[in-house]
N, C-alpha and C. Protein backbone atom coordinates (compact mmCIF):
# COMPACT_ATOMS: atom_id res chain seq x y z
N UNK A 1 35.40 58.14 -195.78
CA UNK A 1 36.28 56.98 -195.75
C UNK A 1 37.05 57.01 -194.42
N UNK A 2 37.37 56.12 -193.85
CA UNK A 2 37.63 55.38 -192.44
C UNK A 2 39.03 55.14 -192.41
N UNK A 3 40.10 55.43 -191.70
CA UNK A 3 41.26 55.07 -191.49
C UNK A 3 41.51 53.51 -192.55
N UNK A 4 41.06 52.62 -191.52
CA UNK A 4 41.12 51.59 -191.75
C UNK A 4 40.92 50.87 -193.07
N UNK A 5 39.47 51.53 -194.36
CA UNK A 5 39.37 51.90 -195.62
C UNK A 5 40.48 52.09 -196.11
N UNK A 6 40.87 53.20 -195.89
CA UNK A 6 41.80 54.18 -196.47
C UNK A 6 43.02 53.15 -197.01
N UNK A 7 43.76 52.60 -195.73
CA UNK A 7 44.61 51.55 -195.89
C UNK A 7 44.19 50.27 -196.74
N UNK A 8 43.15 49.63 -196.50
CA UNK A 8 42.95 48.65 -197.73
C UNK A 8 42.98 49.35 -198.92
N UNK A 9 42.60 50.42 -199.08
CA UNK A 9 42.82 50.98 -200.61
C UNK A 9 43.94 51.08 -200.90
N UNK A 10 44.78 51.70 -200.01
CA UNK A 10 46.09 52.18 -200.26
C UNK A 10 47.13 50.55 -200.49
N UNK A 11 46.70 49.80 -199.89
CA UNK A 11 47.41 48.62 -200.11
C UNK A 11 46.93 47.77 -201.59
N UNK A 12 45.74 47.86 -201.61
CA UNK A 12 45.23 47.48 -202.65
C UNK A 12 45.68 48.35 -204.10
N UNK A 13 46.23 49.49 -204.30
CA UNK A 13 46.84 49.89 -205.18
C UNK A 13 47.74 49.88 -204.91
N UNK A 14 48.99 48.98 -204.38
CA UNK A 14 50.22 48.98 -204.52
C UNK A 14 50.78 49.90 -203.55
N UNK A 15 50.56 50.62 -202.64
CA UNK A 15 51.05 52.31 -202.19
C UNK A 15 52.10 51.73 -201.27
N UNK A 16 51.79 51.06 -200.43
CA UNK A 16 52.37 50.41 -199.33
C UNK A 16 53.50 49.72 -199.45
N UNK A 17 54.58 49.32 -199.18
CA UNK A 17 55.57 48.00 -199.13
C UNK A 17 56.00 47.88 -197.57
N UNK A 18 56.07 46.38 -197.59
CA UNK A 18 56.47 45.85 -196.40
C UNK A 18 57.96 46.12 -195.68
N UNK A 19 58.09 46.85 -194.43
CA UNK A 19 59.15 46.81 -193.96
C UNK A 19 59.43 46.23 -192.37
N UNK A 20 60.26 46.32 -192.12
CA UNK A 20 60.77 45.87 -190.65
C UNK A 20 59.58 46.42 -189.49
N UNK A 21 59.22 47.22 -189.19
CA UNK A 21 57.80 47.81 -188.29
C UNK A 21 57.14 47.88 -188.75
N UNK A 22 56.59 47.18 -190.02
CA UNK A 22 55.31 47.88 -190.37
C UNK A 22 55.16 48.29 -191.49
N UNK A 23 55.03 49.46 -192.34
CA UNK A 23 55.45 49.48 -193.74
C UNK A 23 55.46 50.83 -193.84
N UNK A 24 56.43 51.16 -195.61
CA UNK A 24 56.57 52.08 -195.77
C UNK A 24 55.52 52.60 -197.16
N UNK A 25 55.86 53.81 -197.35
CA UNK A 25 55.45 54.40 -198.91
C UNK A 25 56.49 54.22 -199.98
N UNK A 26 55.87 53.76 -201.28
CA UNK A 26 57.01 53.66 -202.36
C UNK A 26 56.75 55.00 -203.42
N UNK A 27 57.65 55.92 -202.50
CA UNK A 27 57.68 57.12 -203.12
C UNK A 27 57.88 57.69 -205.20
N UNK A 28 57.88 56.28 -205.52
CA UNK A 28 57.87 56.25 -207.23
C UNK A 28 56.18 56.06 -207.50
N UNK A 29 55.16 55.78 -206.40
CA UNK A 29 53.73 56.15 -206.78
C UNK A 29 53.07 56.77 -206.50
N UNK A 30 53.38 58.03 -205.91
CA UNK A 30 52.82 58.81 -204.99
C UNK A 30 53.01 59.69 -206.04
N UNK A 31 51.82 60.29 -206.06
CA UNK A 31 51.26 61.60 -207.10
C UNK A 31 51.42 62.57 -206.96
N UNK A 32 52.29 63.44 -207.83
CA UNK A 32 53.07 64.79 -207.61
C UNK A 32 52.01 65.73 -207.76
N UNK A 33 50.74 65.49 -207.44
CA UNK A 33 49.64 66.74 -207.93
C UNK A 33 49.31 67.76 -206.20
């Protein structure tokens, strides 16, 4: 998987939110494993 992949996935499950530069992680989905 490809940078660029990676990010449509990651956006595509929610991971991402939009901020002022660019975006951040919404650390309430990020998997404590």
């Amino acid at each position: 998987m490809d940078v660029d992949t990676l990010i449509k996935f990651l956006k595509m499950k929610g991971k991402f939110m939009p901020a002022e530069d660019g975006f951040t992680v919404d650390i309430t989905k990020v998997c404590k494993h």
